[in-house]
N, C-alpha and C. Protein backbone atom coordinates (compact mmCIF):
# COMPACT_ATOMS: atom_id res chain seq x y z
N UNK A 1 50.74 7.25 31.99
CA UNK A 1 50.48 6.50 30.77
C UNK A 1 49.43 5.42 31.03
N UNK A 2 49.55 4.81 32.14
CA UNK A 2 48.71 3.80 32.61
C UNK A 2 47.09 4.04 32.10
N UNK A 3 47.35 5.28 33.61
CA UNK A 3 45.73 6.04 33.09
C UNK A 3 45.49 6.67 31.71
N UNK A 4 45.71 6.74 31.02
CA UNK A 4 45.49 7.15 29.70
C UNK A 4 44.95 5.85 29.08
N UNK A 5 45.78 4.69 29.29
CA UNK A 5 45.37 3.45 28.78
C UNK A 5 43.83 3.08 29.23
N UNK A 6 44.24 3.04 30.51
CA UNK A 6 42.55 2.79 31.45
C UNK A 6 41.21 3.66 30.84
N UNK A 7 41.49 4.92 30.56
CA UNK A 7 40.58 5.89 29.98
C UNK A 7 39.96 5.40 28.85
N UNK A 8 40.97 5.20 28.41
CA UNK A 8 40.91 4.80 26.59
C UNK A 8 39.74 3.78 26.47
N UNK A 9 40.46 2.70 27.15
CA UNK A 9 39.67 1.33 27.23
C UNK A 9 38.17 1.59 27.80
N UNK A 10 38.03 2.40 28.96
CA UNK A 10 36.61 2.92 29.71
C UNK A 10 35.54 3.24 28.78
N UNK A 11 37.09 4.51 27.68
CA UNK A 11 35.69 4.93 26.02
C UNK A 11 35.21 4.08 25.59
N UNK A 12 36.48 3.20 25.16
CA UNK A 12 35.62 2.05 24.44
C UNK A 12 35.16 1.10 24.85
N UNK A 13 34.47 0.88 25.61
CA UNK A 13 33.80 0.30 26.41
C UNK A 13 32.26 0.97 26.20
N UNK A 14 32.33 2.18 26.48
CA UNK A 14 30.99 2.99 26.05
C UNK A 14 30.81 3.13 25.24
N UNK A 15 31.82 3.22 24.15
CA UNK A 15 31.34 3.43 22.84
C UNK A 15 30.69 1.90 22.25
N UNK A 16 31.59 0.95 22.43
CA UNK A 16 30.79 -0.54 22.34
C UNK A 16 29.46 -0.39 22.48
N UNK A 17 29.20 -0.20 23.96
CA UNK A 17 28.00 -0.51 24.56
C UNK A 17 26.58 0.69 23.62
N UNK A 18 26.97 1.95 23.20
CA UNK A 18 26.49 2.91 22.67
C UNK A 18 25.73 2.43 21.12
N UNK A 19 27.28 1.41 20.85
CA UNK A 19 26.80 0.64 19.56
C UNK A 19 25.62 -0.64 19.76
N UNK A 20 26.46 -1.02 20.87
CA UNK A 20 25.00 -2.58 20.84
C UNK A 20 23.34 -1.48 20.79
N UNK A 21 23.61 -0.50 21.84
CA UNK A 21 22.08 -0.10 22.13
C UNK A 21 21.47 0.51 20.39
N UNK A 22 22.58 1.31 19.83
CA UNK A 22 21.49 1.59 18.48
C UNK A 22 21.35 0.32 17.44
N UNK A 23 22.07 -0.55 17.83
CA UNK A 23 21.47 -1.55 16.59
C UNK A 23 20.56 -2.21 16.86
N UNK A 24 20.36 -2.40 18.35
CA UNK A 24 18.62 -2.74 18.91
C UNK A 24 18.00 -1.86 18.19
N UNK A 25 18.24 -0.74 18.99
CA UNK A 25 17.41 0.32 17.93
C UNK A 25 17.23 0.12 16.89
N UNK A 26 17.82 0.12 16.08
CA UNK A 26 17.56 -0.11 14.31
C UNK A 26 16.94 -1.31 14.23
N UNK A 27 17.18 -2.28 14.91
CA UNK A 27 16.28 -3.49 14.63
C UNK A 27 15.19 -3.22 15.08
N UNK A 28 14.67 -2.63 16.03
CA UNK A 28 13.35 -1.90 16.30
C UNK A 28 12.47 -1.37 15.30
N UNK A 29 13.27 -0.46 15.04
CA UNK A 29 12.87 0.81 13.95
C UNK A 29 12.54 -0.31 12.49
N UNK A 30 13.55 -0.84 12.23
CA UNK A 30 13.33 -1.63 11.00
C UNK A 30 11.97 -2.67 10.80
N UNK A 31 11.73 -3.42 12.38
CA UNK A 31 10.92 -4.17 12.20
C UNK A 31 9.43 -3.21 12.42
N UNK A 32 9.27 -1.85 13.13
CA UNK A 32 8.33 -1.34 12.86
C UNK A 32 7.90 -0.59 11.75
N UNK A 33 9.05 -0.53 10.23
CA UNK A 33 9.13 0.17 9.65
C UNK A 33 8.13 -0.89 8.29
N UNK A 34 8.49 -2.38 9.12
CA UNK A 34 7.72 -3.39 8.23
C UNK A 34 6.50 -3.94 8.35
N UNK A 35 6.23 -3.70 9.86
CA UNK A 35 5.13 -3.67 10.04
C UNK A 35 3.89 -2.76 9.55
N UNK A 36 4.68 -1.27 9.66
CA UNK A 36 4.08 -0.21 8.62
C UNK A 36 3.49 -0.61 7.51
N UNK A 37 4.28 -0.96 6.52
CA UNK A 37 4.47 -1.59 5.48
C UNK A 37 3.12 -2.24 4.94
N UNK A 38 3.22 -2.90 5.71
CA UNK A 38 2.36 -4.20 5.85
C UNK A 38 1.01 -3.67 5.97
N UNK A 39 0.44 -2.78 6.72
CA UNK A 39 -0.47 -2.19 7.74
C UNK A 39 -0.80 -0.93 6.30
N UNK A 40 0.43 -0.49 5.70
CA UNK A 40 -0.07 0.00 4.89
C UNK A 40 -0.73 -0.80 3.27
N UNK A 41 -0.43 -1.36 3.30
CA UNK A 41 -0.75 -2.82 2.13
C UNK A 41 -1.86 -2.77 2.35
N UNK A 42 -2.63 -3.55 3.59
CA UNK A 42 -3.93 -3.56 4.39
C UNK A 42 -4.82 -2.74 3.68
N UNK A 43 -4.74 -1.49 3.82
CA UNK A 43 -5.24 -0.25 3.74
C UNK A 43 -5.77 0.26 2.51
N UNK A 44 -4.35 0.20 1.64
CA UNK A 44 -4.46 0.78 0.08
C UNK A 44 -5.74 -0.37 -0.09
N UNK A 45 -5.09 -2.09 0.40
CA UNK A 45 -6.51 -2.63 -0.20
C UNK A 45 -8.17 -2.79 0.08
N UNK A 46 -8.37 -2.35 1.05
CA UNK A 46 -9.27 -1.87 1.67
C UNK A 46 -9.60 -1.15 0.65
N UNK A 47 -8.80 0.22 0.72
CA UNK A 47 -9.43 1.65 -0.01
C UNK A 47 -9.92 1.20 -0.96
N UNK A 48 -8.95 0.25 -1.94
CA UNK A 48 -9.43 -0.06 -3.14
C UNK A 48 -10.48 -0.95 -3.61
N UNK A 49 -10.91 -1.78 -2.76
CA UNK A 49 -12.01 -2.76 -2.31
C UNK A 49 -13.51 -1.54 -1.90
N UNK A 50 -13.32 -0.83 -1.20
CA UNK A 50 -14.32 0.39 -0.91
C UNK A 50 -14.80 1.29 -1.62
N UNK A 51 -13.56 1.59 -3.20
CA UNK A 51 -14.13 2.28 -3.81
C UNK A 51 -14.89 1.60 -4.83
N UNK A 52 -14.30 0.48 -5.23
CA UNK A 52 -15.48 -0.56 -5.80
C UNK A 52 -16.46 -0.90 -5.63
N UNK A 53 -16.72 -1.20 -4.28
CA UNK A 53 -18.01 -1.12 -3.22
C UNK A 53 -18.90 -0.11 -3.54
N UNK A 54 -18.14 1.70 -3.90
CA UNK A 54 -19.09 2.93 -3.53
C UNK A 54 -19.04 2.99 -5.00
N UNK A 55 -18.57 2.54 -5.69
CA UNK A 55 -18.94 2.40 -7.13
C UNK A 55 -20.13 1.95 -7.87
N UNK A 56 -20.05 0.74 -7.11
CA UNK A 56 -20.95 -0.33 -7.48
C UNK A 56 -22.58 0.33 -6.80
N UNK A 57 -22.46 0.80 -5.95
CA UNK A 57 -23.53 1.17 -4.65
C UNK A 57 -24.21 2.69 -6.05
N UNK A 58 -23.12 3.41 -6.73
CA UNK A 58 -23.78 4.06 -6.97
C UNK A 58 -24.41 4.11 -8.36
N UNK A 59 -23.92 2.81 -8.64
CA UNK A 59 -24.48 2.20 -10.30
C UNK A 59 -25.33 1.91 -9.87
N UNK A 60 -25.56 1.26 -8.29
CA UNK A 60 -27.25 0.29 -8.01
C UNK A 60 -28.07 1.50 -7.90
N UNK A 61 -27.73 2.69 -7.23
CA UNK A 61 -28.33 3.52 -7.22
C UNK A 61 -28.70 4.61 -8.39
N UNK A 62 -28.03 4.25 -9.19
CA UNK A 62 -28.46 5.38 -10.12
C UNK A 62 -29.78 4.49 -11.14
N UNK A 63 -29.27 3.18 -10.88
CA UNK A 63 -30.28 2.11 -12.03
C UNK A 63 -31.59 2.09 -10.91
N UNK A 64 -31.63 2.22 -9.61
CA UNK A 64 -33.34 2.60 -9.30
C UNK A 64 -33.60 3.95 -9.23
N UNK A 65 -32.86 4.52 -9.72
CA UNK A 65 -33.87 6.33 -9.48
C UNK A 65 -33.31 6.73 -11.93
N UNK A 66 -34.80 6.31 -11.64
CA UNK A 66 -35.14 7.03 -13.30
C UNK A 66 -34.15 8.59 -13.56
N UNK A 67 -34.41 9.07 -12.80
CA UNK A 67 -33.22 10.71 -12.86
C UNK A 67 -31.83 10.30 -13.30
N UNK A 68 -31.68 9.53 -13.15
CA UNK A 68 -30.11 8.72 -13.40
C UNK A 68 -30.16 7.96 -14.50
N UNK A 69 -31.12 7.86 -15.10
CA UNK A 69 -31.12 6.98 -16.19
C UNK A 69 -29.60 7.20 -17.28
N UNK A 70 -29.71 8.29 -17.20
CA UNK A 70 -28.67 9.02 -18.59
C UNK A 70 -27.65 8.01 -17.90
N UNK A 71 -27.35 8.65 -16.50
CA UNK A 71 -25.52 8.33 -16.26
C UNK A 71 -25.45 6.64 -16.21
N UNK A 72 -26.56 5.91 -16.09
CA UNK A 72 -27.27 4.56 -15.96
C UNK A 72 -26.22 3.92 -17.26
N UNK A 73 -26.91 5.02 -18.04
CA UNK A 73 -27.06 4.03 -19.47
C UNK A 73 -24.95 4.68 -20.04
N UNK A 74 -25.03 5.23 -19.77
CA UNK A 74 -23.66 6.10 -20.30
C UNK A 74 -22.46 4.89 -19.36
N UNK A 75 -22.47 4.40 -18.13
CA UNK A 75 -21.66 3.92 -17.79
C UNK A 75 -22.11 1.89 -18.07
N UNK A 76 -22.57 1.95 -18.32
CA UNK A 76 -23.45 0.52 -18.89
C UNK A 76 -22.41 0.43 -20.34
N UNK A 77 -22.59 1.19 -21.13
CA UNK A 77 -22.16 1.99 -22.04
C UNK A 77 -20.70 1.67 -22.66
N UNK A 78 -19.87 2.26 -21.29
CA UNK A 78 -18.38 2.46 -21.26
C UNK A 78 -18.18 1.30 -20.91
N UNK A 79 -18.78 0.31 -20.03
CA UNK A 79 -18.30 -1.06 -19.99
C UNK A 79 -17.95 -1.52 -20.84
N UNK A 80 -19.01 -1.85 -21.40
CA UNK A 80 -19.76 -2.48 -22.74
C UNK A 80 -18.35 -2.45 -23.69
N UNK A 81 -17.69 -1.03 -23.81
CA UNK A 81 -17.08 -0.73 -24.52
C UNK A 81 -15.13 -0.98 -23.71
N UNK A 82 -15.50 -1.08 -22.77
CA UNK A 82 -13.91 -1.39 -22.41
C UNK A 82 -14.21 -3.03 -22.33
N UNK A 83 -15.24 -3.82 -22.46
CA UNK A 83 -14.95 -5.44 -22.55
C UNK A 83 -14.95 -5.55 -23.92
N UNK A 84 -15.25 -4.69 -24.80
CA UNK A 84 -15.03 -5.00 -26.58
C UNK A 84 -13.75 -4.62 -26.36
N UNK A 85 -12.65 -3.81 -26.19
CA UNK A 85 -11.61 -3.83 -26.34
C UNK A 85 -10.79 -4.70 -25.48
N UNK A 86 -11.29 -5.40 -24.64
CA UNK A 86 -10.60 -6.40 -24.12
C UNK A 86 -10.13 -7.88 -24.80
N UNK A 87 -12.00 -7.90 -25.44
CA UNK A 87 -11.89 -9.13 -26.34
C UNK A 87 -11.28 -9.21 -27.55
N UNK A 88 -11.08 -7.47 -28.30
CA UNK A 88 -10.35 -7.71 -29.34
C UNK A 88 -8.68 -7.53 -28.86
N UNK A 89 -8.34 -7.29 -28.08
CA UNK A 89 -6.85 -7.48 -27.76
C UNK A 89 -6.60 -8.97 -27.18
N UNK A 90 -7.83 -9.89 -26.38
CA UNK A 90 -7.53 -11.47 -26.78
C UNK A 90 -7.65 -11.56 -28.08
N UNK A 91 -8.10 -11.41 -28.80
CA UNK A 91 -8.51 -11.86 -30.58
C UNK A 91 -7.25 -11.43 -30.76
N UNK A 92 -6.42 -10.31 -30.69
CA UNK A 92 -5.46 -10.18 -31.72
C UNK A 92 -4.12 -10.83 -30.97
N UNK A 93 -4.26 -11.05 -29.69
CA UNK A 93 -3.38 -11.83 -29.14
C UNK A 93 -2.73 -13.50 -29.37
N UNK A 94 -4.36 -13.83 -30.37
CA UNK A 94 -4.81 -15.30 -30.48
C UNK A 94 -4.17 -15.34 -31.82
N UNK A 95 -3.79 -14.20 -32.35
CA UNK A 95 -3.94 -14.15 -34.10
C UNK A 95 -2.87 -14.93 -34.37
């Protein structure tokens, strides 16, 4: 009976110890899971900063090459026309 007791206690002992090691783990995992996170944040804003950038790069470019005039004037255009609907949704906001 003794040894049965002794055994017992030995498991749990390992099993304890089995537990401390994965909750390191998980605190591991968790804090690299936020760092991710983070690293991915970075990124999206980057991307989204870059495509503005290759946006902009290709409005400059289309306004010096005459061949582009059309898409020049067509996205000049759509501005034009999404800041009129901006100002009338302040106007009707103001109403």
């Amino acid at each position: 009976m003794k040894d049965l007791v002794i055994s017992v206690k030995e498991k749990i002992k390992k099993l304890l110890f089995v537990l401390d090691e994965l909750k390191k783990e998980n605190s591991i995992l968790k804090k690299d899971i936020q760092e991710h996170k983070k690293q991915n944040e970075i990124m999206i804003t980057k991307i989204n900063n870059l495509t503005q950038k290759s946006d902009l790069l290709k409005i400059n470019h289309s306004i010096e090459s005459e061949s582009d005039s059309n898409y020049t004037k067509k996205k000049i255009d759509h501005y034009i026309r999404e800041i009129d609907k901006c100002i009338n949704l302040i106007d009707n906001r103001n109403v």
